[in-house]
N, C-alpha and C. Protein backbone atom coordinates (compact mmCIF):
# COMPACT_ATOMS: atom_id res chain seq x y z
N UNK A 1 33.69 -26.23 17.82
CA UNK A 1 35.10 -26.57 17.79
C UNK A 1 35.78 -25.84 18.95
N UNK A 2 35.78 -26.93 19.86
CA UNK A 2 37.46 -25.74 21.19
C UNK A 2 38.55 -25.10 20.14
N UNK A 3 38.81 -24.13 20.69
CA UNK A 3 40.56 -23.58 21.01
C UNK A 3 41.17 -24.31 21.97
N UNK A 4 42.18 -24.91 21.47
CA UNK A 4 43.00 -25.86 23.11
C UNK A 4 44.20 -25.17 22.98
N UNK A 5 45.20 -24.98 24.23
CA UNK A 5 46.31 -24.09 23.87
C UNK A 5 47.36 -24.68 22.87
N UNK A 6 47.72 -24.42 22.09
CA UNK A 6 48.76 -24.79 21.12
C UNK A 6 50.31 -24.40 21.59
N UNK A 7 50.94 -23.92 22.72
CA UNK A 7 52.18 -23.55 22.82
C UNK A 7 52.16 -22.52 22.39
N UNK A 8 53.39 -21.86 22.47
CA UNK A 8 53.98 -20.40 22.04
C UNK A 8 54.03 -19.97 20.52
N UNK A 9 53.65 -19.13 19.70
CA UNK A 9 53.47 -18.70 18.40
C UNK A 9 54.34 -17.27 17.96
N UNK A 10 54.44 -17.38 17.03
CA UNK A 10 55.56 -16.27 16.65
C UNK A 10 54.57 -15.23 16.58
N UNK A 11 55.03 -13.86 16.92
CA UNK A 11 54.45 -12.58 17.15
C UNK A 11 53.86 -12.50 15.96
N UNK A 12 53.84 -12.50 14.66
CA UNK A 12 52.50 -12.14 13.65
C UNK A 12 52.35 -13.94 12.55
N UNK A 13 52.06 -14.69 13.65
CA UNK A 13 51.81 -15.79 12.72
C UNK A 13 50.77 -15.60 12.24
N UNK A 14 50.39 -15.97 11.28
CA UNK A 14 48.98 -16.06 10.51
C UNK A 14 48.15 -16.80 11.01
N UNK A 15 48.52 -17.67 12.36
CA UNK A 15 47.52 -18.56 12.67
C UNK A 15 46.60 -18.31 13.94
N UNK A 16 45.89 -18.78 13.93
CA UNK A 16 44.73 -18.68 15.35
C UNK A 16 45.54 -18.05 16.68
N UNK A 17 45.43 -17.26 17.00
CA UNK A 17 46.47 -17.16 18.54
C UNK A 17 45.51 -15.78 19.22
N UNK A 18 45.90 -15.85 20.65
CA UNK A 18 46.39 -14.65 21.24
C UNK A 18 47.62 -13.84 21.43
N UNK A 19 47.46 -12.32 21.50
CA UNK A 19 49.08 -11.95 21.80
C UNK A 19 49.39 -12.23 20.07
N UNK A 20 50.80 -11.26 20.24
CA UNK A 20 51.83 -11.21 19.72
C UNK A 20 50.79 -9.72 18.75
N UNK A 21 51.52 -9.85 17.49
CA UNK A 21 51.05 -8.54 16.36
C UNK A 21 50.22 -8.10 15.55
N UNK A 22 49.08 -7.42 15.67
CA UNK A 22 47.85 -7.88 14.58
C UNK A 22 48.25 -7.96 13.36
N UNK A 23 47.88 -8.76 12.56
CA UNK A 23 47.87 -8.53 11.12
C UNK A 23 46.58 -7.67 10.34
N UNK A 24 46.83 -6.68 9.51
CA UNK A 24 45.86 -5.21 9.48
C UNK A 24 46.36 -4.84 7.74
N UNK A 25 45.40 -4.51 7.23
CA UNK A 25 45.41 -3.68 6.29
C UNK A 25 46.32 -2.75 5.86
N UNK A 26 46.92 -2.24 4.70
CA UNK A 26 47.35 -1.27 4.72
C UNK A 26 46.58 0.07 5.11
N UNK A 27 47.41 1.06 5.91
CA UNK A 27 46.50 2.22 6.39
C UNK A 27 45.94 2.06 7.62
N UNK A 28 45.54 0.93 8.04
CA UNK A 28 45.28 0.65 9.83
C UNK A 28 45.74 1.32 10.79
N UNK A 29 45.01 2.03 11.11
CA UNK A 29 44.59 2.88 12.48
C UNK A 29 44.37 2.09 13.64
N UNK A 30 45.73 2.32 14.65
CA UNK A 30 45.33 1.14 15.98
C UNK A 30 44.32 1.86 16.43
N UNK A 31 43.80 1.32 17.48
CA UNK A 31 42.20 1.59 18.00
C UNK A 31 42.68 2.44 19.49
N UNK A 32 42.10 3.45 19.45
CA UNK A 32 42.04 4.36 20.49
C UNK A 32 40.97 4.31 21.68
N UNK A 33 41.09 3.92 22.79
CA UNK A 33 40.03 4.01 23.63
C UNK A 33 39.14 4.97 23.55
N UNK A 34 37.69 4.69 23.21
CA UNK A 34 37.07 6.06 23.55
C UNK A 34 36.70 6.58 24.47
N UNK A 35 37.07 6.13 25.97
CA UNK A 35 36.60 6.46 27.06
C UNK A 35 38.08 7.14 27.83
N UNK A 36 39.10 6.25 27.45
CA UNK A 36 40.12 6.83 28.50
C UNK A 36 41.39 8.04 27.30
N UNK A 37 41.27 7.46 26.05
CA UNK A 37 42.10 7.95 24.93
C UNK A 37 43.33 6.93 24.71
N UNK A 38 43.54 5.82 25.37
CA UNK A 38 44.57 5.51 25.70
C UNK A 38 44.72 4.05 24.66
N UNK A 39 45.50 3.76 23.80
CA UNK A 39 45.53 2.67 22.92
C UNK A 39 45.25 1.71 23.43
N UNK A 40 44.64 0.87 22.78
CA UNK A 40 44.06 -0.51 23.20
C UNK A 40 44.89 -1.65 22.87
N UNK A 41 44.64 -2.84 23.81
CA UNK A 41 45.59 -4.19 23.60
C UNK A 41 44.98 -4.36 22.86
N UNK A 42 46.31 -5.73 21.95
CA UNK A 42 45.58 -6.37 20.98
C UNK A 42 45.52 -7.74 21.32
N UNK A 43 44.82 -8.67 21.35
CA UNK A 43 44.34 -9.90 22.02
C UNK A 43 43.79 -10.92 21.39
N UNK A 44 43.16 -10.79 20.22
CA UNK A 44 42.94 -12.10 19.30
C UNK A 44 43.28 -11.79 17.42
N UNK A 45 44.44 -12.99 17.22
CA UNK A 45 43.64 -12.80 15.60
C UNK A 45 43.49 -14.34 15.68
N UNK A 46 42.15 -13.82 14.99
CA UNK A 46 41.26 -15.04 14.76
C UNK A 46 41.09 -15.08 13.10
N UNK A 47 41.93 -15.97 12.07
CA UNK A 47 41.52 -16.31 10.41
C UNK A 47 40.43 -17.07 10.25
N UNK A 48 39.81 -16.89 9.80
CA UNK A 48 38.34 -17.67 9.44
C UNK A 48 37.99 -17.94 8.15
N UNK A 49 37.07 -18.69 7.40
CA UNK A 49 36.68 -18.61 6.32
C UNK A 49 36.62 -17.64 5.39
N UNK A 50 36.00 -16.68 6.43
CA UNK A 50 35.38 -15.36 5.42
C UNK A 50 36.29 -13.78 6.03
N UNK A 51 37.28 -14.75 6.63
CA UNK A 51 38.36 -13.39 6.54
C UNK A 51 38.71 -13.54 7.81
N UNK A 52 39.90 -12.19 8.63
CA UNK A 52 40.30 -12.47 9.78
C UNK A 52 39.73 -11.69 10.67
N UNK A 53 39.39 -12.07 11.88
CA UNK A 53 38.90 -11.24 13.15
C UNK A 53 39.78 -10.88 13.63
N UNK A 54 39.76 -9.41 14.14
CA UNK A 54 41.52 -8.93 15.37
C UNK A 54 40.08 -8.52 16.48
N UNK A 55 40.90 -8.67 17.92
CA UNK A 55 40.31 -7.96 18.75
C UNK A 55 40.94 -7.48 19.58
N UNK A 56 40.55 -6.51 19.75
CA UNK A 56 41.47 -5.20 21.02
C UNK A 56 40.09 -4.60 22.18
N UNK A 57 40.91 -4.40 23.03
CA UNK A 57 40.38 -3.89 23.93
C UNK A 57 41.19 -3.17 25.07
N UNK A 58 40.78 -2.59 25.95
CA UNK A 58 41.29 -1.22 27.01
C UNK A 58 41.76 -2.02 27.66
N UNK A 59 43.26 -1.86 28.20
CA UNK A 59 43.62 -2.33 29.35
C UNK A 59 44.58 -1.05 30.05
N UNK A 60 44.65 0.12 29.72
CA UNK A 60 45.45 0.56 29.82
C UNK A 60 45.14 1.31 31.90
N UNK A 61 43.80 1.21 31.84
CA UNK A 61 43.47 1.35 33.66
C UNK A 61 42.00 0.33 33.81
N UNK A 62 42.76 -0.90 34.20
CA UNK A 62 41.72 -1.66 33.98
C UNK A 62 40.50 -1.85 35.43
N UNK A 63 39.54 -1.88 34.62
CA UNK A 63 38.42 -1.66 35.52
C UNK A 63 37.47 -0.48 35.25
N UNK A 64 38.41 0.74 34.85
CA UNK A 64 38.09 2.01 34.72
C UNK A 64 37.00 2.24 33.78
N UNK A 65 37.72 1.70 32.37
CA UNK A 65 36.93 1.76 31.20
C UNK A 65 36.38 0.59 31.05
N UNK A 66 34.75 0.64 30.72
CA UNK A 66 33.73 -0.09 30.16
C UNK A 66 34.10 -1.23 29.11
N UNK A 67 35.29 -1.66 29.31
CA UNK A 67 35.90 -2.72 28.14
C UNK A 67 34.80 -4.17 27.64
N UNK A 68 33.94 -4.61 28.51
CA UNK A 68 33.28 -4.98 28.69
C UNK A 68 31.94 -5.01 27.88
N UNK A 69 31.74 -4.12 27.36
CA UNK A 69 30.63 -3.61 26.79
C UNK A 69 30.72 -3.13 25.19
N UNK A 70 30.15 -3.54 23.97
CA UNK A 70 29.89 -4.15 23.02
C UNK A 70 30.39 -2.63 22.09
N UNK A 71 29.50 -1.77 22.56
CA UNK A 71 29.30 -0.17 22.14
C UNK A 71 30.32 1.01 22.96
N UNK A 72 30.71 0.40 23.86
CA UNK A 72 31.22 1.32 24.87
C UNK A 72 32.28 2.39 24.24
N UNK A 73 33.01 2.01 23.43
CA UNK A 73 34.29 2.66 22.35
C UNK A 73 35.63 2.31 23.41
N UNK A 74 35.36 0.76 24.26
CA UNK A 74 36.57 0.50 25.16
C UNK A 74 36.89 -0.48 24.48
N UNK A 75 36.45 -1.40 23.39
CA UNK A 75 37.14 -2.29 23.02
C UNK A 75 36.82 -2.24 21.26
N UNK A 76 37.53 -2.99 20.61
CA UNK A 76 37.07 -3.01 19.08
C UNK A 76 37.30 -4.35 18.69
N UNK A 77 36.34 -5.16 17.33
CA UNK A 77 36.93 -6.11 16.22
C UNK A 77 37.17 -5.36 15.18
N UNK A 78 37.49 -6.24 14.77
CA UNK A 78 37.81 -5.41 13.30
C UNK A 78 37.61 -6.61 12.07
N UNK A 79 36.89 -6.83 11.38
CA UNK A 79 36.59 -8.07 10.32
C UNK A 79 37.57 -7.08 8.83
N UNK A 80 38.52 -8.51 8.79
CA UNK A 80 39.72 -7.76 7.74
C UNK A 80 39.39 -9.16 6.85
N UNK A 81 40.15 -8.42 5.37
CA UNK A 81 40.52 -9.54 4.11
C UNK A 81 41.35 -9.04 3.63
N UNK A 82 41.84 -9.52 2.27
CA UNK A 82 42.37 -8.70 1.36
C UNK A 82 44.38 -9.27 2.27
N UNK A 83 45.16 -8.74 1.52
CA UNK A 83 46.75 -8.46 2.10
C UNK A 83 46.87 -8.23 2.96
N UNK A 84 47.43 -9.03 4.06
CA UNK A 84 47.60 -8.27 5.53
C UNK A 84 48.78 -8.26 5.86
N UNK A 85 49.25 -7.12 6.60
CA UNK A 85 51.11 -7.59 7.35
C UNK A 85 50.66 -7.02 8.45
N UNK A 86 51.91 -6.89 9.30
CA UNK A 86 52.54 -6.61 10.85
C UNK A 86 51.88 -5.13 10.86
N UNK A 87 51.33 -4.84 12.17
CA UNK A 87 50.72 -3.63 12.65
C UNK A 87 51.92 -2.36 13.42
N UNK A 88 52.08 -1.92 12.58
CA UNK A 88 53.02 -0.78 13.87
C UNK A 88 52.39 -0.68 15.29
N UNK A 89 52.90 -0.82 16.20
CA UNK A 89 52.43 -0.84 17.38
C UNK A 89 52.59 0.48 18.20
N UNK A 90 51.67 1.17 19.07
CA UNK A 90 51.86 2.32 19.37
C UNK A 90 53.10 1.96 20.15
N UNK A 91 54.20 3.44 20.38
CA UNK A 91 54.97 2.97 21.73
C UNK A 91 54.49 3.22 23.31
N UNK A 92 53.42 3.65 23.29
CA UNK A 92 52.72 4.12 24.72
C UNK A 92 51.42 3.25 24.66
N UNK A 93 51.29 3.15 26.00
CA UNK A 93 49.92 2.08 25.80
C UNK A 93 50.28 0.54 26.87
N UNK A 94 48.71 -0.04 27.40
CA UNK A 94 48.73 -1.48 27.26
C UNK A 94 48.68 -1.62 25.83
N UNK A 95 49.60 -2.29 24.93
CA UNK A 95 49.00 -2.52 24.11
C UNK A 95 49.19 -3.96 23.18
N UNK A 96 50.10 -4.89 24.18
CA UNK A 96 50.07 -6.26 23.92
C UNK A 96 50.55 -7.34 25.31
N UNK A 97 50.06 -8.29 24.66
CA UNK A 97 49.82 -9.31 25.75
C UNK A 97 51.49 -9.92 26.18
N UNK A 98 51.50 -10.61 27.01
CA UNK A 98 52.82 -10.58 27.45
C UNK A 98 53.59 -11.95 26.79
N UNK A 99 53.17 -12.85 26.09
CA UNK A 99 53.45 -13.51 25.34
C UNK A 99 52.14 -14.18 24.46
N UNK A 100 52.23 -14.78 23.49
CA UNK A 100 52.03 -15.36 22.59
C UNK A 100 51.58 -16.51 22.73
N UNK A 101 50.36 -17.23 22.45
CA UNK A 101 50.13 -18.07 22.76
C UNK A 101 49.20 -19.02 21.47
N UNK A 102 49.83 -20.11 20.68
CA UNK A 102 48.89 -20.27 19.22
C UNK A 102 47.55 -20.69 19.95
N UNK A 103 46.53 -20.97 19.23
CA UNK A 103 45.33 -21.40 19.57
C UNK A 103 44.58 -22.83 18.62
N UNK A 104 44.23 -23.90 18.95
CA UNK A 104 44.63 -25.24 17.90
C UNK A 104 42.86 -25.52 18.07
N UNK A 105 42.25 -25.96 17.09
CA UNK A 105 41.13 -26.05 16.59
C UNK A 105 41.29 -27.75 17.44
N UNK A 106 39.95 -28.12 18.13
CA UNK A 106 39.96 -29.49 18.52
C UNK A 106 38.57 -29.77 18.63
N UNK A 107 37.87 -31.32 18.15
CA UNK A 107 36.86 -30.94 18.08
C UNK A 107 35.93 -31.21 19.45
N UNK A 108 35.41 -30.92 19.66
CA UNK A 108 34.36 -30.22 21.20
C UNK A 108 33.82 -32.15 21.41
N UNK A 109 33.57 -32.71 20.87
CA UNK A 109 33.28 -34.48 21.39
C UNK A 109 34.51 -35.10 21.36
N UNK A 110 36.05 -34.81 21.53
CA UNK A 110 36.67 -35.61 22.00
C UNK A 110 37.65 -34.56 22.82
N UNK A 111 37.84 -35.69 24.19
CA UNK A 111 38.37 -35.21 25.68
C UNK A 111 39.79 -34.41 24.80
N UNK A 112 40.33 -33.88 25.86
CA UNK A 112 41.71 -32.99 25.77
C UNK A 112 42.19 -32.74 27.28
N UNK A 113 43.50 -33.35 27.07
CA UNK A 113 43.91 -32.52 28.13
C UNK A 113 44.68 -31.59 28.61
N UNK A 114 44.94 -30.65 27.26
CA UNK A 114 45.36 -29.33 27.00
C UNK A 114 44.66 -28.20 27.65
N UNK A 115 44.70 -26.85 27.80
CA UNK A 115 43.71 -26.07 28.43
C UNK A 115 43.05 -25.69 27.53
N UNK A 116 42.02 -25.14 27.77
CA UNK A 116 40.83 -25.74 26.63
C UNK A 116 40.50 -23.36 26.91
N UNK A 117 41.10 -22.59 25.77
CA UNK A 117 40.79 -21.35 25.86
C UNK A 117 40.12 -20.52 24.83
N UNK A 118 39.10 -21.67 24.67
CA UNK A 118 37.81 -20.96 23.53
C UNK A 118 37.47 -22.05 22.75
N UNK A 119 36.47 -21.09 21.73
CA UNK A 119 35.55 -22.20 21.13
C UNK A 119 35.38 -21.20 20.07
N UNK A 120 35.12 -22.07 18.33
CA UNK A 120 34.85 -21.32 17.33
C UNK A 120 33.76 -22.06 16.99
N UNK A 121 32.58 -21.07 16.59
CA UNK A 121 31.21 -21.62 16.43
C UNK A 121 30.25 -21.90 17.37
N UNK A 122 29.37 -22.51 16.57
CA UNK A 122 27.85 -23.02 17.59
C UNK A 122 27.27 -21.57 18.06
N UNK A 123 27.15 -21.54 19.41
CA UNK A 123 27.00 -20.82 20.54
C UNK A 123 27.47 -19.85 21.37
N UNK A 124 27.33 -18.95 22.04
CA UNK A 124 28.21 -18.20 23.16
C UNK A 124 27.42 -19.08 24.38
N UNK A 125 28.72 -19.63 24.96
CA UNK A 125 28.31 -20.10 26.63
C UNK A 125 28.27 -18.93 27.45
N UNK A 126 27.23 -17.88 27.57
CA UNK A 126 26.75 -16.85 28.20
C UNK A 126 27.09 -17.33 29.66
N UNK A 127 27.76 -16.39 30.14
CA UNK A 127 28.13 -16.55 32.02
C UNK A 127 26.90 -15.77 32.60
N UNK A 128 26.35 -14.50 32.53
CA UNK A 128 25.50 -14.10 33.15
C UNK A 128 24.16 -13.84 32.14
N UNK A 129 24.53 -13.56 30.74
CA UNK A 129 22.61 -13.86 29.90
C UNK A 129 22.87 -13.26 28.26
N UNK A 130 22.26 -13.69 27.46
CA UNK A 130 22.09 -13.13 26.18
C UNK A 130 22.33 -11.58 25.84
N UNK A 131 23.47 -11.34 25.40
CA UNK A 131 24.44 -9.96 25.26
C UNK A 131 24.76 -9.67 23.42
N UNK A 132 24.28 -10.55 22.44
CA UNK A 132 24.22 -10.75 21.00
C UNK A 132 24.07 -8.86 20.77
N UNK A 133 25.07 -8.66 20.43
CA UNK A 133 25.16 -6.87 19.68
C UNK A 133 24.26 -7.03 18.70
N UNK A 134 23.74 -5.87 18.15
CA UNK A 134 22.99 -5.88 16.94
C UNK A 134 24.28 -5.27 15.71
N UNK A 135 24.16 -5.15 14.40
CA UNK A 135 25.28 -4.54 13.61
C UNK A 135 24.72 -3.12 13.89
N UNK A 136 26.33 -2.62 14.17
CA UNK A 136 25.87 -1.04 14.13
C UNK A 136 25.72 -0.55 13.03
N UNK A 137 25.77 -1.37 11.60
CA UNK A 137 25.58 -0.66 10.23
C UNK A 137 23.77 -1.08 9.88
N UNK A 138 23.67 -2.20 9.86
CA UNK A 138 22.69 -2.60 9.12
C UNK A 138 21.32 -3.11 10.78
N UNK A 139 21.68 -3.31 11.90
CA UNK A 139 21.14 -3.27 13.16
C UNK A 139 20.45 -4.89 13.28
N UNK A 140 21.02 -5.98 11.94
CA UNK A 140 20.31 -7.19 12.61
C UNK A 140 21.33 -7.81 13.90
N UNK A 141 20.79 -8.58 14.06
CA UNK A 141 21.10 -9.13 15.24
C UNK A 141 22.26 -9.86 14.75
N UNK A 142 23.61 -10.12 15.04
CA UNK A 142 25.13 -10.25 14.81
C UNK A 142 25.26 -11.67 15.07
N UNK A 143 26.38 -12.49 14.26
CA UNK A 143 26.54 -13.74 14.21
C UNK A 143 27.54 -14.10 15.30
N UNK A 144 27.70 -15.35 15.98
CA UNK A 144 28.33 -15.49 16.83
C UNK A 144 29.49 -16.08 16.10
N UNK A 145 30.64 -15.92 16.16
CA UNK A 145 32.37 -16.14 15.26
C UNK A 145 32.40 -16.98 16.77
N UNK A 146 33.37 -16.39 17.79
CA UNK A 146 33.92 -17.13 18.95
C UNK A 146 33.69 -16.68 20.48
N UNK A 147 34.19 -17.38 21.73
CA UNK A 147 34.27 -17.04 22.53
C UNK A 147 35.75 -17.18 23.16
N UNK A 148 36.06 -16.54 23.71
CA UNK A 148 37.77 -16.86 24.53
C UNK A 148 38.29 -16.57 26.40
N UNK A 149 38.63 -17.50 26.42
CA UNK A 149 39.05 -16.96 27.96
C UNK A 149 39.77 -16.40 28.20
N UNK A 150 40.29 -15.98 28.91
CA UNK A 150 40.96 -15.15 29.69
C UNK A 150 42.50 -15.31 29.46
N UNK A 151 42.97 -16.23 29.55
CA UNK A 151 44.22 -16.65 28.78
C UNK A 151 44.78 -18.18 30.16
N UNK A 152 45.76 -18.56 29.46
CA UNK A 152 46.35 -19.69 30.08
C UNK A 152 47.26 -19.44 31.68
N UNK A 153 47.85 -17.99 31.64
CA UNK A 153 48.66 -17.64 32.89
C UNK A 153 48.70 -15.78 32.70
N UNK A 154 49.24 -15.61 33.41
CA UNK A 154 49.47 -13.95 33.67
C UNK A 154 49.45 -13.59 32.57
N UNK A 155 51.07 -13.95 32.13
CA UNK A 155 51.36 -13.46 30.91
C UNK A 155 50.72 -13.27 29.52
N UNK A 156 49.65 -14.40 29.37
CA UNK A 156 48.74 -14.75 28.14
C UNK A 156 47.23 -14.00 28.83
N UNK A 157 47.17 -13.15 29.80
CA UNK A 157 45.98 -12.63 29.97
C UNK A 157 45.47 -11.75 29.76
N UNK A 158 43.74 -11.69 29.01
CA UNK A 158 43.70 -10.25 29.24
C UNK A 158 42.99 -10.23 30.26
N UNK A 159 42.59 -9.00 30.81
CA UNK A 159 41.92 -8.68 31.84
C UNK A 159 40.17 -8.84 31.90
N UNK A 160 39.47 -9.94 31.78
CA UNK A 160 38.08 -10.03 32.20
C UNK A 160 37.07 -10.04 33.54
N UNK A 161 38.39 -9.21 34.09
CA UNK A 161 37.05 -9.11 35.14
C UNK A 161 37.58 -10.46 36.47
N UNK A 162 38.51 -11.16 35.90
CA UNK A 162 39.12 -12.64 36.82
C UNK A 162 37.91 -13.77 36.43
N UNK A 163 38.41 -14.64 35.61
CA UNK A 163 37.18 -15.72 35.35
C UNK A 163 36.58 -15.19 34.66
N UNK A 164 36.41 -14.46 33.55
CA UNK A 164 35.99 -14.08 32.45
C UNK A 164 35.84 -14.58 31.50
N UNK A 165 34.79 -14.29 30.11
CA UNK A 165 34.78 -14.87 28.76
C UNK A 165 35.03 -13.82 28.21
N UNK A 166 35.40 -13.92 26.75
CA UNK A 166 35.14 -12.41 26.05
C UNK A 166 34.31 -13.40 24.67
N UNK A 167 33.51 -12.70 24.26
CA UNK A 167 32.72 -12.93 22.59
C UNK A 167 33.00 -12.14 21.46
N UNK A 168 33.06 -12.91 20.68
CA UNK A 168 33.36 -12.08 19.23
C UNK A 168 32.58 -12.74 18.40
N UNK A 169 31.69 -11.70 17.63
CA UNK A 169 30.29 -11.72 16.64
C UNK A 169 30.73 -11.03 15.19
N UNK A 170 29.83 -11.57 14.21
CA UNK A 170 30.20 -10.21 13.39
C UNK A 170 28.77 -10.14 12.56
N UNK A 171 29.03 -9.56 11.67
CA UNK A 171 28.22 -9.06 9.98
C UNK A 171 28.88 -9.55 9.03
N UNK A 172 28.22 -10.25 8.02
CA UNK A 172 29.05 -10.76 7.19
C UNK A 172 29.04 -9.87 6.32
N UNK A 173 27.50 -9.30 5.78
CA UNK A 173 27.24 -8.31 4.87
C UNK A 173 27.70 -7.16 4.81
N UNK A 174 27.98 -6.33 6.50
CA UNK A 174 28.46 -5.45 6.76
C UNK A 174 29.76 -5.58 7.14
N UNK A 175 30.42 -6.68 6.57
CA UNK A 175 31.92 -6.92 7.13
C UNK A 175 32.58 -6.25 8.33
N UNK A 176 31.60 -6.19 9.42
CA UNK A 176 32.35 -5.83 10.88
C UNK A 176 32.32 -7.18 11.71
N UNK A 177 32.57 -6.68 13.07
CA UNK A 177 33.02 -7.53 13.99
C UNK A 177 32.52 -6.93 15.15
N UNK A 178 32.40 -7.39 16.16
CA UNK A 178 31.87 -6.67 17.65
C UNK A 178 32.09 -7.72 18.89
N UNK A 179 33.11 -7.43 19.60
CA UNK A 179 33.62 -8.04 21.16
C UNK A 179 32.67 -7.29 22.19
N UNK A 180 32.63 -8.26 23.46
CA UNK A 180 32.50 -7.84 24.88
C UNK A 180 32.67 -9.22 26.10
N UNK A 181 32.82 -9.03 26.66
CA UNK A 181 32.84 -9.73 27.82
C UNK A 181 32.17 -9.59 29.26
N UNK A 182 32.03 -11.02 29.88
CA UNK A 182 31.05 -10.67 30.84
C UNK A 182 32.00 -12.01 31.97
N UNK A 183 31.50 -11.70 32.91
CA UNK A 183 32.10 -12.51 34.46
C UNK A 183 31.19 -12.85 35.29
């Protein structure tokens, strides 16, 4: 199934988007870079069947930190259920995208001529080779949830590198999640 862009979305819609506010647990701890210390953007919630995906990652000196990389402690998912609301947002930090952008389920055998900024299911269309995290709890080899680009314009971007994908996998058993991206 593509993501095709859907237009502009309200900062914590419940629906498929990039940008705007994670929706998080009570008690949610935004995610701290572990390489630079510096709070991380937040860049996808993704609702799914079996609960919602958020993903964040380092933008705060980009290039610097290993954002890129699965384990690095530069980016995080987070596989949530249960009650969710609006995330306090740090006030220091990259730590959101510059607008909002919904994301509309379309199915992958018929044309579009919307911009076409991800895909839920199947496959990862690997740009440079097979990057599948293992779970850091239980160590099998991690399910593929989505892939996403880079965003539609400046404002809707995160930083991959220019021409980038990013992937998001998870554990179902171990209810996590695990991003990276490659160019």
């Amino acid at each position: 199934m593509l993501l095709i862009h859907g237009g502009e979305a309200v900062a914590d819609a419940p629906e498929l988007r990039t940008g705007g506010v994670p929706l998080v647990p009570e008690g949610f701890v935004w995610p701290m870079c572990r390489e630079c210390g510096g709070a991380m953007l937040f860049f996808a919630h993704l609702p799914l069947a079996f609960g919602v995906v958020s993903v964040f990652l380092c933008q705060n000196n980009p290039g610097m930190c290993d954002d890129w990389d699965a384990t690095s402690g530069a980016n995080r998912a987070f596989l949530f259920d249960g009650p969710l609301g609006a995330a306090t947002v740090p006030a220091e930090g990259e730590t959101l995208l510059g607008a909002v952008t919904a994301l509309r389920p379309h199915p992958a055998d018929v044309p579009t001529t919307e911009p076409v900024l991800g895909a839920l299911g199947g496959g990862p269309g690997w740009i440079q080779g097979d990057e599948t995290p293992d779970c850091p709890s239980c160590a099998t080899r991690m399910t593929f949830t989505a892939d996403l680009e880079e965003g539609a314009d400046f404002a809707t971007s995160a930083n991959f590198g220019g021409g980038g994908r990013g992937y998001v996998f998870h554990c179902l058993p171990c209810r996590v999640a695990a991003f990276l991206w490659q160019r």
